[in-house]
N, C-alpha and C. Protein backbone atom coordinates (compact mmCIF):
# COMPACT_ATOMS: atom_id res chain seq x y z
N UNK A 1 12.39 -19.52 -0.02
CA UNK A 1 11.22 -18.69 -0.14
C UNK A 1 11.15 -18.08 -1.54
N UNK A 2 12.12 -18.00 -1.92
CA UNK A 2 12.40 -16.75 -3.54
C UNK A 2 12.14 -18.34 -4.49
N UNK A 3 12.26 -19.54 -4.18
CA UNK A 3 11.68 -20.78 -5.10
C UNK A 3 10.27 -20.49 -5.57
N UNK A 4 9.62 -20.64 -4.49
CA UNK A 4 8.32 -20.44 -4.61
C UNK A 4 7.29 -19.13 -5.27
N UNK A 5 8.34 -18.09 -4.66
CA UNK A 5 7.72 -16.82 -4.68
C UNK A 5 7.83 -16.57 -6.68
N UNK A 6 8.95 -17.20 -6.72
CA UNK A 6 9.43 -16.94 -8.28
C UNK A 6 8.51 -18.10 -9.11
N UNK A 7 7.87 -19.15 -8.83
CA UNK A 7 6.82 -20.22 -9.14
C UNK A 7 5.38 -19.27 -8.86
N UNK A 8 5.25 -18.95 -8.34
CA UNK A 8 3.74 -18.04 -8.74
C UNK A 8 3.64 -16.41 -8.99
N UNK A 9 5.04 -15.90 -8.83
CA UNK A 9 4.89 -14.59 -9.82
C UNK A 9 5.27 -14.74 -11.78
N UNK A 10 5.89 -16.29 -11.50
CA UNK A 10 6.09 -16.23 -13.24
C UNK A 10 7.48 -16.00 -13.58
N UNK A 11 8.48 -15.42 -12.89
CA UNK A 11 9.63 -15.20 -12.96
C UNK A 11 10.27 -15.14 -11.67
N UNK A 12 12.13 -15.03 -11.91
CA UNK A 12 12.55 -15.59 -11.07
C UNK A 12 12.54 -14.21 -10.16
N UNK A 13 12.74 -13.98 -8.91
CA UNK A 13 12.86 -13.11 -7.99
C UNK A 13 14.21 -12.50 -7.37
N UNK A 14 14.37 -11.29 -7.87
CA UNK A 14 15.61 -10.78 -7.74
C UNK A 14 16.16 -10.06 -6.43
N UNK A 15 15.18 -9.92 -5.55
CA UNK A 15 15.15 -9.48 -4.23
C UNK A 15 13.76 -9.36 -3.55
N UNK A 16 13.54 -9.37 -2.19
CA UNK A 16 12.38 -9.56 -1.68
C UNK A 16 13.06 -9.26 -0.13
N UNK A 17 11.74 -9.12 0.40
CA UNK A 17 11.33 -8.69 2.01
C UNK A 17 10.63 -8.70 2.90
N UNK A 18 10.59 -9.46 3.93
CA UNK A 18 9.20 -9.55 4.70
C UNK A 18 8.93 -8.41 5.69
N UNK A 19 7.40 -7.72 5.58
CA UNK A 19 7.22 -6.62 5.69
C UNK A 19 6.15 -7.42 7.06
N UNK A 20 5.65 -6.26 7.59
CA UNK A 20 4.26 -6.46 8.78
C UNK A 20 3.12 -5.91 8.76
N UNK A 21 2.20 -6.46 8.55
CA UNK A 21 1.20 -5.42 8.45
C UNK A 21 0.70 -5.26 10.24
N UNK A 22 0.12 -3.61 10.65
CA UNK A 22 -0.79 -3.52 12.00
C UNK A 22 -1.60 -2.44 11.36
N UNK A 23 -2.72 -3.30 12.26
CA UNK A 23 -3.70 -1.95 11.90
C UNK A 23 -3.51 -1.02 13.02
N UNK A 24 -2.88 -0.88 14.27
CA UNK A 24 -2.76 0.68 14.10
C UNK A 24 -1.83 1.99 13.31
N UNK A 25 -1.00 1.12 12.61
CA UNK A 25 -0.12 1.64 11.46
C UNK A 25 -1.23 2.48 10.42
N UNK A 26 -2.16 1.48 10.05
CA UNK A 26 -3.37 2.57 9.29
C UNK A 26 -4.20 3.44 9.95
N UNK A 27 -4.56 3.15 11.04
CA UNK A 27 -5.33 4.23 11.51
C UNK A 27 -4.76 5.32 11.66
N UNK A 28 -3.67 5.12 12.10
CA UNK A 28 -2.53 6.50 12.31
C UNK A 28 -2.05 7.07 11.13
N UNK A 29 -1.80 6.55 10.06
CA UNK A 29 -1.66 7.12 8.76
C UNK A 29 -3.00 7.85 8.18
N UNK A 30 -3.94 7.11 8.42
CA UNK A 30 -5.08 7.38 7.62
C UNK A 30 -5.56 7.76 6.06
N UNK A 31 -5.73 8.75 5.79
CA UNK A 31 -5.68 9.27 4.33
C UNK A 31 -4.95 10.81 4.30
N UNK A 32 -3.99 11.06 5.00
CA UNK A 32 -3.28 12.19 5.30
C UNK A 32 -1.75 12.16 4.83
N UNK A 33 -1.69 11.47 3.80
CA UNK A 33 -0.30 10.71 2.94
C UNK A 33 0.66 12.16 2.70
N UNK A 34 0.12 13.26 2.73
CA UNK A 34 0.74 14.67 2.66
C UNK A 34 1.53 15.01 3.46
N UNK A 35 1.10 15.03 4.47
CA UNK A 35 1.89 15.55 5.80
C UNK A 35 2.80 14.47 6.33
N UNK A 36 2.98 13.24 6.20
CA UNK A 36 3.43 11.91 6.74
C UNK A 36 4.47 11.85 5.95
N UNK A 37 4.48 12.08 4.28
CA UNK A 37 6.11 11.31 4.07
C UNK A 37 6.24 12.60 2.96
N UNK A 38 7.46 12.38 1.60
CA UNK A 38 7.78 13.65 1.38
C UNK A 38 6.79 13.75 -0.06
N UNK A 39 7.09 14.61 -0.92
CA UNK A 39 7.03 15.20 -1.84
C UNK A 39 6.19 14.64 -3.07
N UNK A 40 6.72 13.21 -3.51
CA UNK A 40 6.41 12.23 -4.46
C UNK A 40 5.26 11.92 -4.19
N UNK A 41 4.91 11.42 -2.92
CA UNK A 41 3.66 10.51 -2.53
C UNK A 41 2.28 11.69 -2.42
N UNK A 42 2.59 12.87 -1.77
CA UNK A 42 1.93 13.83 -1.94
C UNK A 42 1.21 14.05 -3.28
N UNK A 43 1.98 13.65 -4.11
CA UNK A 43 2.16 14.39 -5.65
C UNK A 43 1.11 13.23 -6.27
N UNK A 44 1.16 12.49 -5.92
CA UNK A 44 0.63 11.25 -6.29
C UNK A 44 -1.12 10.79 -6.31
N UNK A 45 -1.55 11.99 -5.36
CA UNK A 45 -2.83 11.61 -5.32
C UNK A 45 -2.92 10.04 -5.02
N UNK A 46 -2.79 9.61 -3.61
CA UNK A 46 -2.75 8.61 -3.64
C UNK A 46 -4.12 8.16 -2.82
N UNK A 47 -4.46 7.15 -2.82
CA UNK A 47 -6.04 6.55 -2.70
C UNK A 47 -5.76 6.58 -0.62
N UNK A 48 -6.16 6.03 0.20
CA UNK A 48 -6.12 5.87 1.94
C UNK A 48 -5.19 4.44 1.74
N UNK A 49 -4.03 4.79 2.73
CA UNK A 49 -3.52 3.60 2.31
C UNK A 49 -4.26 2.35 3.05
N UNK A 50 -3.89 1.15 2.78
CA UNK A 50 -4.26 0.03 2.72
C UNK A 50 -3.35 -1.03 3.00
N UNK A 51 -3.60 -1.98 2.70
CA UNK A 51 -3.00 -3.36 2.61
C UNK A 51 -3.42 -4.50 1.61
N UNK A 52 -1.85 -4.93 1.16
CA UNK A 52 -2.23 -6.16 -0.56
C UNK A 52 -3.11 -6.61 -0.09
N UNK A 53 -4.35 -7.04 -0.76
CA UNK A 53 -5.53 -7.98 -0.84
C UNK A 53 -6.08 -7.88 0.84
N UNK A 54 -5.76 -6.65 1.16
CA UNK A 54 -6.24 -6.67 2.56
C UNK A 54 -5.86 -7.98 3.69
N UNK A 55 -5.03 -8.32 3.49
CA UNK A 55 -4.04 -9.84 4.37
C UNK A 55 -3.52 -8.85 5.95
N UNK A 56 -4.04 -8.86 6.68
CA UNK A 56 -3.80 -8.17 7.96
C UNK A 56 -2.36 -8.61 8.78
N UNK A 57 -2.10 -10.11 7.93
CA UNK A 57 -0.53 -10.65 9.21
C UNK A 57 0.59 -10.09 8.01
N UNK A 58 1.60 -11.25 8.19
CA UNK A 58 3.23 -10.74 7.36
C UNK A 58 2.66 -10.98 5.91
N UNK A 59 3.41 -10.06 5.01
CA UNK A 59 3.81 -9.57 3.49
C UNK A 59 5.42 -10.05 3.26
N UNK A 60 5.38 -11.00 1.99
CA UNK A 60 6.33 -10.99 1.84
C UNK A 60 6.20 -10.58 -0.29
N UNK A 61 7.18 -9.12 0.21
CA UNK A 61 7.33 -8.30 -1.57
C UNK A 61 8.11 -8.40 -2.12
N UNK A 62 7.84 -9.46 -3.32
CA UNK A 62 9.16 -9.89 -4.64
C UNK A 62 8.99 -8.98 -5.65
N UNK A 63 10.13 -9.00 -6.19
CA UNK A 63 10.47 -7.60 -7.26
C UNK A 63 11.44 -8.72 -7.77
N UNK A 64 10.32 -8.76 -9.24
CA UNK A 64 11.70 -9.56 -10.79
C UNK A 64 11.93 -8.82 -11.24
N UNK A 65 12.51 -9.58 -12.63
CA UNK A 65 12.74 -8.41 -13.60
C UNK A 65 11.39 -7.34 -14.09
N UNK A 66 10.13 -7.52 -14.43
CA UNK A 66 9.18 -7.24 -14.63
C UNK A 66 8.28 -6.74 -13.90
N UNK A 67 7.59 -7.67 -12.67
CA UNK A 67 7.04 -7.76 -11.91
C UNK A 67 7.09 -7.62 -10.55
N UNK A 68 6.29 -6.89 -9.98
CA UNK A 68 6.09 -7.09 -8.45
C UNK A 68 5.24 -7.72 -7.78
N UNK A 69 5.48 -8.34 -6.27
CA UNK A 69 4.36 -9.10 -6.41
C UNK A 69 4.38 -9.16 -4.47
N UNK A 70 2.82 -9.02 -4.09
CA UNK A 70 2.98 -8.41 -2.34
C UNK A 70 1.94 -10.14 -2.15
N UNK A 71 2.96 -10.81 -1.30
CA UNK A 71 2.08 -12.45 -0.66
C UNK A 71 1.55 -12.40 0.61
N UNK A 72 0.87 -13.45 1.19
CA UNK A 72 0.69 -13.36 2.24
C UNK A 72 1.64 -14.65 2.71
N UNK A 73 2.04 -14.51 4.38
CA UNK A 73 2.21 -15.70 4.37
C UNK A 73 2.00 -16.12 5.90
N UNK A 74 2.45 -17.52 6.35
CA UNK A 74 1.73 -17.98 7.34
C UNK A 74 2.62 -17.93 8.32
N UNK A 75 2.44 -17.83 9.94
CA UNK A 75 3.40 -17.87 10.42
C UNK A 75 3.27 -19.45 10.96
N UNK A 76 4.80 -19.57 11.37
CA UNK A 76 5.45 -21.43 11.74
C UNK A 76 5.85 -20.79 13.32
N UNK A 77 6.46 -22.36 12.88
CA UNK A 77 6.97 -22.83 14.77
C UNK A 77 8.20 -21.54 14.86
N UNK A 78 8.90 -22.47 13.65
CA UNK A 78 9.86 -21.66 13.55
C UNK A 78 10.31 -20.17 12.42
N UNK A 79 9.87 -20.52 11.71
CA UNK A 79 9.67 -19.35 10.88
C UNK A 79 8.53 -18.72 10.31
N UNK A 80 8.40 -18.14 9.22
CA UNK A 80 6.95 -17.82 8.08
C UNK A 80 7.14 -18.01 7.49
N UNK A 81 6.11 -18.90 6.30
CA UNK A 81 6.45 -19.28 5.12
C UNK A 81 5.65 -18.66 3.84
N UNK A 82 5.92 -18.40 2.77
CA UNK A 82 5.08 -18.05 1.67
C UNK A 82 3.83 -18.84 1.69
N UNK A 83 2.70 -17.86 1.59
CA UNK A 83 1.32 -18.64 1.32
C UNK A 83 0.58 -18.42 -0.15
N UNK A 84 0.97 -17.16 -0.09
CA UNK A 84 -0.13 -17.35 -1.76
C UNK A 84 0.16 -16.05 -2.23
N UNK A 85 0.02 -15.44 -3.50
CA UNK A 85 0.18 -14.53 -3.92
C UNK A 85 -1.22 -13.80 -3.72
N UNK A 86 -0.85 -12.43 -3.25
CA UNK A 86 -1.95 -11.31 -3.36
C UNK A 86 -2.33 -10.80 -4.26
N UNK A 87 -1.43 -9.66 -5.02
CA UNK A 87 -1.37 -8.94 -5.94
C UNK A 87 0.11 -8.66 -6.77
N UNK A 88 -0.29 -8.51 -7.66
CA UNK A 88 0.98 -8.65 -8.50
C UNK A 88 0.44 -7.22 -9.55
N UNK A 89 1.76 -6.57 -9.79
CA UNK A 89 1.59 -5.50 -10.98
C UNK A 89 2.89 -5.64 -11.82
N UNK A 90 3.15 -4.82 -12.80
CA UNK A 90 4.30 -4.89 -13.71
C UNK A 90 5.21 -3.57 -12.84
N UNK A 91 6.21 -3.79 -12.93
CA UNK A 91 6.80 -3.15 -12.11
C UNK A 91 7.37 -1.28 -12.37
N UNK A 92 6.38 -1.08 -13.82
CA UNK A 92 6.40 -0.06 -14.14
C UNK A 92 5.28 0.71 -13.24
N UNK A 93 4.40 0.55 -13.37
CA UNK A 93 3.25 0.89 -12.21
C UNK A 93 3.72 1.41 -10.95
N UNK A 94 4.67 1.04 -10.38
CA UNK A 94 5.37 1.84 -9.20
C UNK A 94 5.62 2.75 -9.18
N UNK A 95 4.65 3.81 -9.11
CA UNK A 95 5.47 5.51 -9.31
C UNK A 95 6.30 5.70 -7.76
N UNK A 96 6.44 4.95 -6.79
CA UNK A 96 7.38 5.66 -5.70
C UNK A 96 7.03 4.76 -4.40
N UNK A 97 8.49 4.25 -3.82
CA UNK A 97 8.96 3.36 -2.47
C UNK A 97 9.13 4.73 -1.89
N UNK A 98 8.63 4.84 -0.24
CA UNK A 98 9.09 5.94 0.54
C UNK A 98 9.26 5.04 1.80
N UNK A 99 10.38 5.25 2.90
CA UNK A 99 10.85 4.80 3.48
C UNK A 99 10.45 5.87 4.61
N UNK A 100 9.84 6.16 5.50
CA UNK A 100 10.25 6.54 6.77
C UNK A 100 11.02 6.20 8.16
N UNK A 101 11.48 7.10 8.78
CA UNK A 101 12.11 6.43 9.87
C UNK A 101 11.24 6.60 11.04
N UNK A 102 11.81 6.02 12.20
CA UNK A 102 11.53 6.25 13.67
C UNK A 102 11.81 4.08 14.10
N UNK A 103 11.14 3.96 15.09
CA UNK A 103 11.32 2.71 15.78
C UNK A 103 11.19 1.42 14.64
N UNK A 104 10.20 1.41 14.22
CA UNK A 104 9.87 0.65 13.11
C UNK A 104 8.93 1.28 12.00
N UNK A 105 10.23 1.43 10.85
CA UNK A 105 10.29 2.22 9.52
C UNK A 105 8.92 1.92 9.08
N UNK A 106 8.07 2.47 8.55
CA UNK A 106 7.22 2.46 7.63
C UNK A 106 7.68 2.84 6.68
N UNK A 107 7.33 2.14 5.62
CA UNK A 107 7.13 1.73 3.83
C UNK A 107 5.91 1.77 3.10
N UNK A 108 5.93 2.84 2.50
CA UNK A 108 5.01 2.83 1.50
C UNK A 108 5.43 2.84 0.25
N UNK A 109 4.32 2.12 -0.35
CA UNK A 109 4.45 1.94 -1.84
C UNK A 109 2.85 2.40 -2.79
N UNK A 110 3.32 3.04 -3.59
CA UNK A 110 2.19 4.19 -4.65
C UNK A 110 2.74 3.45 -5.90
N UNK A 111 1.34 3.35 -6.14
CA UNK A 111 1.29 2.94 -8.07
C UNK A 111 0.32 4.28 -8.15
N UNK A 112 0.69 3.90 -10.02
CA UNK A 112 0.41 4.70 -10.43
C UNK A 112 -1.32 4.88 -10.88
N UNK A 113 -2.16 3.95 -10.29
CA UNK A 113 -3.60 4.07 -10.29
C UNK A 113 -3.56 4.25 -8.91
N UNK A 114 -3.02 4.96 -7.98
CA UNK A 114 -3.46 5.96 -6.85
C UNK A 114 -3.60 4.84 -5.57
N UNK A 115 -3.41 3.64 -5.69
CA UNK A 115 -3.23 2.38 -4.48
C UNK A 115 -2.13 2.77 -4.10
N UNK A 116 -2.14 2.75 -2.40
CA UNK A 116 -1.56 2.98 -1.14
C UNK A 116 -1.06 1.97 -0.63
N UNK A 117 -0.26 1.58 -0.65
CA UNK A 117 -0.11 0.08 0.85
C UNK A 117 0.82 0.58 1.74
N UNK A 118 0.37 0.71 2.79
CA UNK A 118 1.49 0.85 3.62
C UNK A 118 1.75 -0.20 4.77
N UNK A 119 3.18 -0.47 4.87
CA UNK A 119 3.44 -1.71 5.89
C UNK A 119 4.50 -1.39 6.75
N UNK A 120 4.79 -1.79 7.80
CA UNK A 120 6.07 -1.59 9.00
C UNK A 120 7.11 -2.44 8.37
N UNK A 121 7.78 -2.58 8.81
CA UNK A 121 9.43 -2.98 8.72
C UNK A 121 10.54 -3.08 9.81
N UNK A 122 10.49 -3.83 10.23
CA UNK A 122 11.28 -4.38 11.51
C UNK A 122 12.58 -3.90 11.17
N UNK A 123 13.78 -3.37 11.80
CA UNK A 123 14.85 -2.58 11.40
C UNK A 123 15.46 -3.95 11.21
N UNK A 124 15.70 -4.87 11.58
CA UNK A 124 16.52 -6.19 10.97
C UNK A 124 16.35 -6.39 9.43
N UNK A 125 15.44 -6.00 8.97
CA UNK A 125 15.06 -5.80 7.37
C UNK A 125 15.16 -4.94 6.94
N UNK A 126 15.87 -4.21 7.28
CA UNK A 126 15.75 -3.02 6.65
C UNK A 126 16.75 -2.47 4.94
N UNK A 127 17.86 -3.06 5.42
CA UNK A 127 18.76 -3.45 4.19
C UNK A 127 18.06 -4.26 3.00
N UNK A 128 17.12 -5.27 3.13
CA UNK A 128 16.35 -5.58 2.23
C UNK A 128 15.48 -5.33 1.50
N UNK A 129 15.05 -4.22 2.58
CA UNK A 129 14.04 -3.39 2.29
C UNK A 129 14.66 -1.91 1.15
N UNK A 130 15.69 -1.88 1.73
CA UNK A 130 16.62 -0.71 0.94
C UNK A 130 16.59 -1.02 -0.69
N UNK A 131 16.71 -2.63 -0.79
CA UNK A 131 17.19 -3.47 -1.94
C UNK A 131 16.20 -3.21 -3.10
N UNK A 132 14.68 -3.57 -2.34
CA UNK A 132 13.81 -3.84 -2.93
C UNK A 132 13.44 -1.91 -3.46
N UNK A 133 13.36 -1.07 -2.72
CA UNK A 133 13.33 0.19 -2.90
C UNK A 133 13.98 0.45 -4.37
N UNK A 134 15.54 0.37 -4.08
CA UNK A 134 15.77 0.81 -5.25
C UNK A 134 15.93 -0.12 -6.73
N UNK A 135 15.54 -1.32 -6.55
CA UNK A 135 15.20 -1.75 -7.77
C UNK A 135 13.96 -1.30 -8.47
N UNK A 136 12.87 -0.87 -7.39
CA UNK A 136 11.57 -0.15 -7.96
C UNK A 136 11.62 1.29 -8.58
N UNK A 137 12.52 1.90 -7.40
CA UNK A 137 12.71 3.08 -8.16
C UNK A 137 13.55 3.98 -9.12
N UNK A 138 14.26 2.27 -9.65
CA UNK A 138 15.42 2.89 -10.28
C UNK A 138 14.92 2.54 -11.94
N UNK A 139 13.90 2.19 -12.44
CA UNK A 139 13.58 2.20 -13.67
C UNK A 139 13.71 3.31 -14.52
């Protein structure tokens, strides 16, 4: 998957994660990003969160050296595979990964032009998810 993913972000991919999108995850969040997670995202003025290129099934988010980049992809018999790239930013643009807990973690991610995405995270990913966190926020 990191072959491919690293063939249409331009570079090679240093960690990645497949995330979920549901829409009742957004409705329940809504545009109330204050009260839901801590301090940073608050701070952030951040836009209602959303979803990359609006792709409603699985996200899979590569983080290179440079770049980030949120795909869509398809689901299989047996697995999901990378489908196409959504959106891609430079990986300075990330003002803040926030991790919440409960059954299945929600993840949000804030750039710094005020875009929201927020996605679930199956606790089996979650270590990957950890990965990808702090390579974003450790610039």
């Amino acid at each position: 998957m990191n072959e491919k993913a690293s063939e249409l972000l331009g570079e090679p991919v240093i960690a990645g994660v497949i995330l979920e999108a549901k829409s009742s995850l957004l409705k329940a969040i809504g545009s109330g990003v204050g009260g839901i997670v801590g301090g940073l995202l608050a701070e952030a003025a951040a836009k209602p969160a959303s979803l990359p290129g609006d792709h409603p099934g699985i996200h899979y988010v590569a983080v290179g050296p440079t770049k980030v980049g949120f795909f869509a992809m398809k689901r299989g018999f047996f697995r999901p595979s990378l489908d196409r790239l959504l959106v891609q930013y430079p990986r300075s643009e990330v003002q803040a990964v926030e991790i919440e807990g409960g059954f299945i973690p929600t993840v949000h991610f804030v750039l710094r032009d005020g875009t929201h995405y927020a996605l679930a995270c199956p606790r089996i990913r979650l270590g990957k998810l950890k990965k990808v966190r702090d390579l974003l926020v450790s610039q």
